[in-house]
Protein backbone atom coordinates (compact mmCIF):
# COMPACT_ATOMS: atom_id res chain seq x y z
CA UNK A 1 47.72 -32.05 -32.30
CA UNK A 2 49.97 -33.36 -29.73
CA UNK A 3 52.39 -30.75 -28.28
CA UNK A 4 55.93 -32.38 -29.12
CA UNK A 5 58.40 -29.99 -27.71
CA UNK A 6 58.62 -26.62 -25.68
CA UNK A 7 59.72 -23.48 -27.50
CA UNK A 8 63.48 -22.59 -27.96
CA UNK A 9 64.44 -19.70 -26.52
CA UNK A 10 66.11 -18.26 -30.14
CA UNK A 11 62.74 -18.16 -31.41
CA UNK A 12 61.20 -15.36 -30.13
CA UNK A 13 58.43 -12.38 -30.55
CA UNK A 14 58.73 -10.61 -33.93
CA UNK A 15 58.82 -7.14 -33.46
CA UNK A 16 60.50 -7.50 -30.17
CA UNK A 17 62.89 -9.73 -31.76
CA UNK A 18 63.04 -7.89 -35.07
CA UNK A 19 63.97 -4.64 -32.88
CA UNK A 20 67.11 -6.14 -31.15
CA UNK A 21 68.40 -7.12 -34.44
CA UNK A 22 68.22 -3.54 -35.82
CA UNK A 23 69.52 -2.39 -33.00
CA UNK A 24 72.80 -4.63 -32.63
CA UNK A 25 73.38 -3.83 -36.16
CA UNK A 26 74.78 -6.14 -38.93
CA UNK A 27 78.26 -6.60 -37.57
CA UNK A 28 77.58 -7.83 -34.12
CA UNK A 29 75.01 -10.42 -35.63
CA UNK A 30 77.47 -11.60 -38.42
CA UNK A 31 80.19 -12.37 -36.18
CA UNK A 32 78.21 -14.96 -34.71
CA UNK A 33 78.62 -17.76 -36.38
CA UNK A 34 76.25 -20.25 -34.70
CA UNK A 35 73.13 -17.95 -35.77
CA UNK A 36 70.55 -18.47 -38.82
CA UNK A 37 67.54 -15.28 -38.50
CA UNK A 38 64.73 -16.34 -40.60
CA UNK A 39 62.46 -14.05 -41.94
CA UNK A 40 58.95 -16.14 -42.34
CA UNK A 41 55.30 -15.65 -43.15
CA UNK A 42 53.05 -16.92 -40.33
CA UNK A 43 51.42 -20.24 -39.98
CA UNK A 44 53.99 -22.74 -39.49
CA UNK A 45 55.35 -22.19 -35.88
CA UNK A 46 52.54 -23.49 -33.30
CA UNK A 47 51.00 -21.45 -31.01
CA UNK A 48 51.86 -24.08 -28.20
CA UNK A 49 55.52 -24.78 -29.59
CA UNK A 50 53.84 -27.60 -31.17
CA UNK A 51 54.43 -26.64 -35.27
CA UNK A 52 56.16 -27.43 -37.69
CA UNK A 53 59.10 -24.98 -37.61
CA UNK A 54 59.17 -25.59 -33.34
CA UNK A 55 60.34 -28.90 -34.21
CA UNK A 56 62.30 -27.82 -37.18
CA UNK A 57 64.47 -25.34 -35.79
CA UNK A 58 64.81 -27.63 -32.34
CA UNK A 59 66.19 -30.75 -34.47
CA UNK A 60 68.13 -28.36 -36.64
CA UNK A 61 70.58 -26.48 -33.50
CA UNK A 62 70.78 -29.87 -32.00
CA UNK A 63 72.45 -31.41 -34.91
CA UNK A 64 74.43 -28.12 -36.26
CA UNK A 65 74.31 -26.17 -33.18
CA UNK A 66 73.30 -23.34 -35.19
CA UNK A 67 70.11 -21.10 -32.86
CA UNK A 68 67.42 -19.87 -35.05
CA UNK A 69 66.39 -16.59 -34.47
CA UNK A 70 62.86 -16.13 -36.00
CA UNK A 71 60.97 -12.93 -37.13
CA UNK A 72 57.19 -13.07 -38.33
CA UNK A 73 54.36 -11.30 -40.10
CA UNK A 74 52.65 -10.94 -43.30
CA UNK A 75 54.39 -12.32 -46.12
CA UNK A 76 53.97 -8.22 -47.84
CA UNK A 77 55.18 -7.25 -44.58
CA UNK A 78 58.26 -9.60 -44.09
CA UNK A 79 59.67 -8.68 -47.68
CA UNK A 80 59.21 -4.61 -46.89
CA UNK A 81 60.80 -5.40 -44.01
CA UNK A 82 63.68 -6.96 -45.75
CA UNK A 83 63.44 -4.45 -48.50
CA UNK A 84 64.16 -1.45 -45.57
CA UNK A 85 67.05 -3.00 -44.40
CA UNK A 86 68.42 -4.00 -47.97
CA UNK A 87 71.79 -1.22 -46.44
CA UNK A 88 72.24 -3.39 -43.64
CA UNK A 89 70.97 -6.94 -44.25
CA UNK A 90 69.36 -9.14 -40.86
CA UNK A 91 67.72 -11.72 -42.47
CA UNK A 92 69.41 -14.80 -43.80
CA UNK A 93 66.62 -16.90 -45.33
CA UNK A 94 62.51 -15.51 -46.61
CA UNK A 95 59.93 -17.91 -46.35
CA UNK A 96 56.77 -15.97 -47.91
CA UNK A 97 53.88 -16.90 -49.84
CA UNK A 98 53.31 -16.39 -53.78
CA UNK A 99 53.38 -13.79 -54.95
CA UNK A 100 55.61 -12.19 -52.61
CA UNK A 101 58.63 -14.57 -52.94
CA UNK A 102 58.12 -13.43 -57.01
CA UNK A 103 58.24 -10.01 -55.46
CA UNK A 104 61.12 -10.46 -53.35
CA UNK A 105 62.89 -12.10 -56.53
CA UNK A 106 61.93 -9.10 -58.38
CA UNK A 107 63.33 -6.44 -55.61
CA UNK A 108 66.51 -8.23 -55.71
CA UNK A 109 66.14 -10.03 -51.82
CA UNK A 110 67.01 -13.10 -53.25
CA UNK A 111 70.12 -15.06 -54.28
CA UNK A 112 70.65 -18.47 -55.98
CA UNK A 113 70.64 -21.35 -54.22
CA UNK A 114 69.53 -25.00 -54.93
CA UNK A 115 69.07 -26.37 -51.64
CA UNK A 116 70.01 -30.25 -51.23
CA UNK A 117 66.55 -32.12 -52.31
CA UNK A 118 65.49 -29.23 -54.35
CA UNK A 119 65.37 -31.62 -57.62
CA UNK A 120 62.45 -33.65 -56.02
CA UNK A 121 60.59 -30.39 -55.49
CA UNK A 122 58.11 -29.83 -59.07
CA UNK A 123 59.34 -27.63 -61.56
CA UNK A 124 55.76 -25.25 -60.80
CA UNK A 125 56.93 -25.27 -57.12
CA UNK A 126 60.52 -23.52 -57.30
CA UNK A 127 62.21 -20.81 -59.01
CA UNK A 128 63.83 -21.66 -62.42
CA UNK A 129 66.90 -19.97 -61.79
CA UNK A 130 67.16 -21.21 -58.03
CA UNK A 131 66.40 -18.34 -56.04
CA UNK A 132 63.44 -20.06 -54.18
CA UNK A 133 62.31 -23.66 -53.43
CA UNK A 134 58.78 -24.30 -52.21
CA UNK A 135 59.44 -25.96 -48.47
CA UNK A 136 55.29 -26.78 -47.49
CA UNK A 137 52.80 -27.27 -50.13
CA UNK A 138 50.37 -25.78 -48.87
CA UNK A 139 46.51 -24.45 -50.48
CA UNK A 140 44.15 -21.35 -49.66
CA UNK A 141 40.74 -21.93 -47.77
CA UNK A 142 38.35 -20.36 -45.50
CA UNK A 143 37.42 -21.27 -41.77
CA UNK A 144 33.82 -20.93 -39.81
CA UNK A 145 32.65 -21.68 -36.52
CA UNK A 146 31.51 -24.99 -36.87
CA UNK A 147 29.54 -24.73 -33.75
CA UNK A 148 27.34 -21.37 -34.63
CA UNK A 149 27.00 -22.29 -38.13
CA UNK A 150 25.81 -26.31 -37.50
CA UNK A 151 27.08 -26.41 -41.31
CA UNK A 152 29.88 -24.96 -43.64
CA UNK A 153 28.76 -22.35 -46.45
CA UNK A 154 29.04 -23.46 -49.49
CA UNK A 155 29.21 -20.16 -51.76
CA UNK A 156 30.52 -16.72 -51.58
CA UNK A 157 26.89 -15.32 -51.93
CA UNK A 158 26.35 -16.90 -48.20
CA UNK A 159 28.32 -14.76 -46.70
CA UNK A 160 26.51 -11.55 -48.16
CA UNK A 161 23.71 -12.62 -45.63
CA UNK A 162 22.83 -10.93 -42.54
CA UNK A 163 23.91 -13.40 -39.88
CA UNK A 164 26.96 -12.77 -41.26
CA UNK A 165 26.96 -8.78 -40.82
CA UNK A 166 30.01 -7.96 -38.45
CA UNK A 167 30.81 -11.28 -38.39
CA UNK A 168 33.39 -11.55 -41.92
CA UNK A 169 36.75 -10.52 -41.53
CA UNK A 170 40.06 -11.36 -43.98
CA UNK A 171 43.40 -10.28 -43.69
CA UNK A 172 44.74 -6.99 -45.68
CA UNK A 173 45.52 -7.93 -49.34
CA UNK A 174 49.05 -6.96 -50.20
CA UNK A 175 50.33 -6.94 -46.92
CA UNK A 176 49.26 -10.30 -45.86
CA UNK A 177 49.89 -13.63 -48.37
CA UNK A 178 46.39 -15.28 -47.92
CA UNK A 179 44.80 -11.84 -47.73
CA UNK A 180 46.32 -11.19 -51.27
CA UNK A 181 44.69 -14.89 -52.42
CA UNK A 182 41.63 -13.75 -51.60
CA UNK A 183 41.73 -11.11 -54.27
CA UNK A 184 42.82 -14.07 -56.42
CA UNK A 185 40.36 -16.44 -55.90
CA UNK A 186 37.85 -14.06 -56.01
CA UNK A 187 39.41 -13.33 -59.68
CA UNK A 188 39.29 -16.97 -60.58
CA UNK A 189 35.97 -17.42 -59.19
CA UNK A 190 33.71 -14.18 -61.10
CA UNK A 191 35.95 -14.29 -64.22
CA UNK A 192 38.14 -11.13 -63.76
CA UNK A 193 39.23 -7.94 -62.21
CA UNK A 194 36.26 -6.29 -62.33
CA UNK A 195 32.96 -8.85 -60.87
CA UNK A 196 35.32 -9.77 -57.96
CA UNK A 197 35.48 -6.08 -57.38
CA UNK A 198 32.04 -5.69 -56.93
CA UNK A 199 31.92 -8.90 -55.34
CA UNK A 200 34.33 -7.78 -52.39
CA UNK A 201 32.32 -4.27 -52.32
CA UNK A 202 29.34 -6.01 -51.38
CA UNK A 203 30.98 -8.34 -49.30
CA UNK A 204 32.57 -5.14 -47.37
CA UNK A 205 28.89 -4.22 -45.34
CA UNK A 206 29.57 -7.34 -43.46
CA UNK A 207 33.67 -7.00 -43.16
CA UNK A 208 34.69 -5.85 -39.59
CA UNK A 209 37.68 -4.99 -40.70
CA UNK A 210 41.35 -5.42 -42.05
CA UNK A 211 44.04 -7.56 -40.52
CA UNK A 212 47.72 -7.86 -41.11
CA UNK A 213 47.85 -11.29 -39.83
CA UNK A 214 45.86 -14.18 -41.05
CA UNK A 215 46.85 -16.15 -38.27
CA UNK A 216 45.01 -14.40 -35.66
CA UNK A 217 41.78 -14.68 -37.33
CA UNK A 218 40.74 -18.49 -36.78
CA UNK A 219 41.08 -17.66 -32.69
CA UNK A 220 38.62 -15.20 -33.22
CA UNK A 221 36.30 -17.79 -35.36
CA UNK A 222 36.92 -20.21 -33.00
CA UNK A 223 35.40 -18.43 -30.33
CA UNK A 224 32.51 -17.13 -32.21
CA UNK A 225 33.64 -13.25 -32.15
CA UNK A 226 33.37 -13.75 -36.26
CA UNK A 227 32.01 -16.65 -38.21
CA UNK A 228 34.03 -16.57 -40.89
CA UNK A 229 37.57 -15.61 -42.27
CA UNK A 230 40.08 -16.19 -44.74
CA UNK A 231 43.32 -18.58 -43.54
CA UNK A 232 44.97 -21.78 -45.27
CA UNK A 233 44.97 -25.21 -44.77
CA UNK A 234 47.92 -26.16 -43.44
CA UNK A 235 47.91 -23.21 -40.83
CA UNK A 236 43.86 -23.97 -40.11
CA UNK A 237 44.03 -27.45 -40.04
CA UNK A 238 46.92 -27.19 -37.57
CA UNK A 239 45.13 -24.73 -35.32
CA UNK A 240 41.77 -26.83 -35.09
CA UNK A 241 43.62 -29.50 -33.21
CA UNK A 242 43.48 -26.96 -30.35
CA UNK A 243 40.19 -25.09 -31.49
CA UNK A 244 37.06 -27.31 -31.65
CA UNK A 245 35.13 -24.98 -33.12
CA UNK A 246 37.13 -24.20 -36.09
CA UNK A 247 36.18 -25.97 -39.47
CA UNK A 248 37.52 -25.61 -42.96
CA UNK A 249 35.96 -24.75 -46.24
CA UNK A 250 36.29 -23.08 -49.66
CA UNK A 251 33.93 -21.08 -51.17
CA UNK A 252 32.77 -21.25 -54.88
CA UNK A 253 30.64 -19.24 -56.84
CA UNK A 254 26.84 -20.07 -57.17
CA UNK A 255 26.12 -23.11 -59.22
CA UNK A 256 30.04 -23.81 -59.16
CA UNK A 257 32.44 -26.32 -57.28
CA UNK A 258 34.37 -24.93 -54.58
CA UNK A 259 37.99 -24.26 -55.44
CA UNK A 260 41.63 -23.35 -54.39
CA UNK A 261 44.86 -23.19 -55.29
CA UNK A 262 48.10 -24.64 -54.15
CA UNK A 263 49.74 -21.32 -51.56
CA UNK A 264 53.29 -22.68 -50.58
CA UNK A 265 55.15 -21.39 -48.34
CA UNK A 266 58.48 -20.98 -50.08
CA UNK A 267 62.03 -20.29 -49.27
CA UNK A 268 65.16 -18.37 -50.27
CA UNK A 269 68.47 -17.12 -49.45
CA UNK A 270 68.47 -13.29 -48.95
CA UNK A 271 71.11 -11.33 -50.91
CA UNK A 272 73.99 -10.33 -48.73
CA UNK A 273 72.74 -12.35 -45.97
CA UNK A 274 74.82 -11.83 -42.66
CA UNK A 275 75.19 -15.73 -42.50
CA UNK A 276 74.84 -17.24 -45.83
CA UNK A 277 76.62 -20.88 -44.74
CA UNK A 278 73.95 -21.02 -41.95
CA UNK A 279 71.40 -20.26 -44.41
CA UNK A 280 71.96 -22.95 -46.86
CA UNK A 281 72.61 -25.37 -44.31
CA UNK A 282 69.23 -24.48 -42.56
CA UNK A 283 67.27 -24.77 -46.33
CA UNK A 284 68.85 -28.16 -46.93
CA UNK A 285 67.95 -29.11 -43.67
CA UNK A 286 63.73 -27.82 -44.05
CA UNK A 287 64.14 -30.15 -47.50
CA UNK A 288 65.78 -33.25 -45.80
CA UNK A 289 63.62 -36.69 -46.19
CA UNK A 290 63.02 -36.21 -42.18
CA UNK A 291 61.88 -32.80 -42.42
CA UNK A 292 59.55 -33.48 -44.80
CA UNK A 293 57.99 -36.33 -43.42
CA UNK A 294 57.13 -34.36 -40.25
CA UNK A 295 55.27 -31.79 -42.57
CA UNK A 296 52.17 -33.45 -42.48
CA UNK A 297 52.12 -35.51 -39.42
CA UNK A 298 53.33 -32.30 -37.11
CA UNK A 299 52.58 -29.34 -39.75
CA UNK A 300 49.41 -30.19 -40.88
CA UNK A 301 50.97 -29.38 -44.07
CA UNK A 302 51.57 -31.05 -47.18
CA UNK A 303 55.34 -32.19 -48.64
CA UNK A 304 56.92 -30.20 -51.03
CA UNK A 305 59.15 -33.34 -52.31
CA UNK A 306 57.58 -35.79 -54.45
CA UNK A 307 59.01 -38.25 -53.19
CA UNK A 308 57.72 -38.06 -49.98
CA UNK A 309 54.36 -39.99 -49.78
CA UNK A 310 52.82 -38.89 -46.22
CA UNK A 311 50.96 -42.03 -44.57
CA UNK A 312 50.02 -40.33 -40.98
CA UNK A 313 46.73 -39.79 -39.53
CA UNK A 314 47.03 -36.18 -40.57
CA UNK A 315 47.80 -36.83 -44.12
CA UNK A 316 44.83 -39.21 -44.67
CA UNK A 317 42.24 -35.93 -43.11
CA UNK A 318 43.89 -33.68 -45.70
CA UNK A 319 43.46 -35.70 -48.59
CA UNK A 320 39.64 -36.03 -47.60
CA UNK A 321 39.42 -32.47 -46.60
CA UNK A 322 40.66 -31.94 -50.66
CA UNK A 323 38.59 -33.99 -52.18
CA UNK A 324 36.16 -32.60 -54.58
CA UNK A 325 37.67 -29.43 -54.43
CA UNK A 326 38.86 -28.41 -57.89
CA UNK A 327 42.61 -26.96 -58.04
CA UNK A 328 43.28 -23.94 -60.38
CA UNK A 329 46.47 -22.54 -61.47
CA UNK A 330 47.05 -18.49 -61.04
CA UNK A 331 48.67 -16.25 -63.49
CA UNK A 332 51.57 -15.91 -61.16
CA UNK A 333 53.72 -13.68 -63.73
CA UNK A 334 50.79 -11.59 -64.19
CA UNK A 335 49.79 -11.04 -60.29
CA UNK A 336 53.60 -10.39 -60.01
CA UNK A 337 53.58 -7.89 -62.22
CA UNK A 338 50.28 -6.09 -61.94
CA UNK A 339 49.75 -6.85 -57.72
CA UNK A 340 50.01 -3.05 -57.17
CA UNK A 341 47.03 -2.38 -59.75
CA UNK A 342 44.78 -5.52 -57.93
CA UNK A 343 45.65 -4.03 -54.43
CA UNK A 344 44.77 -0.88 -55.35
CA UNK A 345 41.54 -1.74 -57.05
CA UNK A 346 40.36 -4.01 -53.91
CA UNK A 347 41.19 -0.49 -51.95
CA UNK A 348 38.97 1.39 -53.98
CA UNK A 349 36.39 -0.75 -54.78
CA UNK A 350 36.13 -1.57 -50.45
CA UNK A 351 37.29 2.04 -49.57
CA UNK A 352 40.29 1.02 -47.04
């Protein structure tokens, strides 16, 4: 992908930047008024200044004047975060991954807000009552290393093999948003709670480990240190413009089709935010015509608006990189409400 800007200098380092924040305290921040802090899931800022949000926030201060100050992790991580700091709120808008913006609903993060475009956005892809609005559709996959590999897997009984020992790694269910689809998929994919269990035990002998960030893993496929993790498509398909060796797939059970399910990353307006006008300004904004249009052909993502029918070069690969691959629809009021129980089962059942 074609680097289109440098990074601004508001958007900075998470923790470094999520330190100063806590530090200056709520009043000092809130009596800027040219200041929007977004609390986001990974995956959409570049890692050359060359994503989706790099452009986003760039377009956004130049027409409002309004900086972005940016804070990133997990989507589990980014609502606890939020949640510890509920006293003195830092973050005006959440972008997170189901189920965590349902979670961050549920904890009371979130107020109502239905940001301008929001009734071209599908009824599945925002909140009823307006206190989130999908921004980038968006759908879970897998990456290899299309160079080791010569050829994707097809199932999840490949990766039980032995080339693969060491060489499988996923990010942490319940901290991280695709970490937690795993779990999912895995549910959809065996038929229930208990075979993906014992699917994901197995799978553990080759697992090197656990990962709060699923954006770090496809650097790691790319350069062969692991031939396989977890990611999305929008976030993978953006990185392999930089990473030759990265290639995307989705694994289905033996005998089956592959399959995924639609993983936006959606957005709300925190409770109590610090600078709520800047927030709804800055949501409007992500859902403008010209935002949208840029998802694909600089995201790598897909459009949450209807409306907007994607013609770029990048929109044509995704809808080929989709094809054949069958779409399910999660029980997202029952992962809401029993997540705790699933996380804690995949922790027993792979001893982390």
């Amino acid at each position: 992908m074609a680097s289109y800007l440098k990074p601004i200098a508001a958007v900075a380092g998470s923790l470094v930047l999520a330190g100063s924040l806590t530090a200056c305290g709520g009043e000092s921040a809130a009596s800027d008024e040219k200041v929007v802090t977004v609390y986001s899931a990974d995956g959409l800022k570049g890692e050359k200044g060359d994503g989706w949000y790099d452009r986003l926030f760039q377009d956004f201060q130049k027409k409002t004047g309004i900086k972005v100050k940016y804070v990133e992790g997990g989507s589990g991580e980014m609502v606890q975060r939020a949640v510890r700091e509920k006293s003195n709120t830092q973050a005006d808008v959440l972008v997170t991954l189901p189920p965590f913006i349902q979670q961050a609903d549920g904890k009371g993060l979130l107020q109502s807000y239905e940001p301008q475009g929001a009734e071209k956005v599908a009824a599945a892809d925002k909140d009823a009552d307006g206190k989130w609005t999908s921004v980038v559709n968006n759908y879970f996959g897998f990456v290899y290393n299309k160079k080791e590999l010569k050829s994707a897997p097809t199932t999840w009984d490949e990766l039980l093999g032995g080339k693969y020992k060491d060489k499988i790694q996923y990010s942490t269910p319940g901290v991280a948003g695709d970490g937690t689809a795993v779990v999912i998929k895995a549910m959809h994919d065996f038929g229930g709670k208990e075979p993906a269990m014992s699917y994901l035990q197995k799978l553990q002998n080759n697992n090197v480990g656990p990962s709060s960030s699923t954006s770090k893993l496809a650097p790691k496929v790319d350069k062969g240190e692991i031939l396989a993790a977890n990611g999305d498509v929008q976030m993978n398909f953006a990185q392999s413009k930089s990473m030759p060796n990265l290639g995307l797939w989705f694994p289905a059970k033996a005998g089956g089709r592959p399959t995924s399910f639609a993983l936006p990353y959606a957005a709300g307006l925190v409770t109590k935010a610090p600078h709520s006008a800047n927030g709804r300004k800055l949501l409007d904004f992500m859902l403008g015509e010209a935002a949208q249009r840029q998802v694909s052909e600089v995201g790598g993502g897909f459009s949450a608006r209807t409306d907007v029918k994607a013609t770029d070069a990048n929109a044509t690969a995704l809808a080929a990189l989709m094809k054949g691959v069958e779409i399910f629809e999660p029980d997202w009021k029952d992962i809401d409400e029993n997540l705790d129980m699933y996380v804690d089962s995949w922790k027993t059942a792979t001893g982390s």
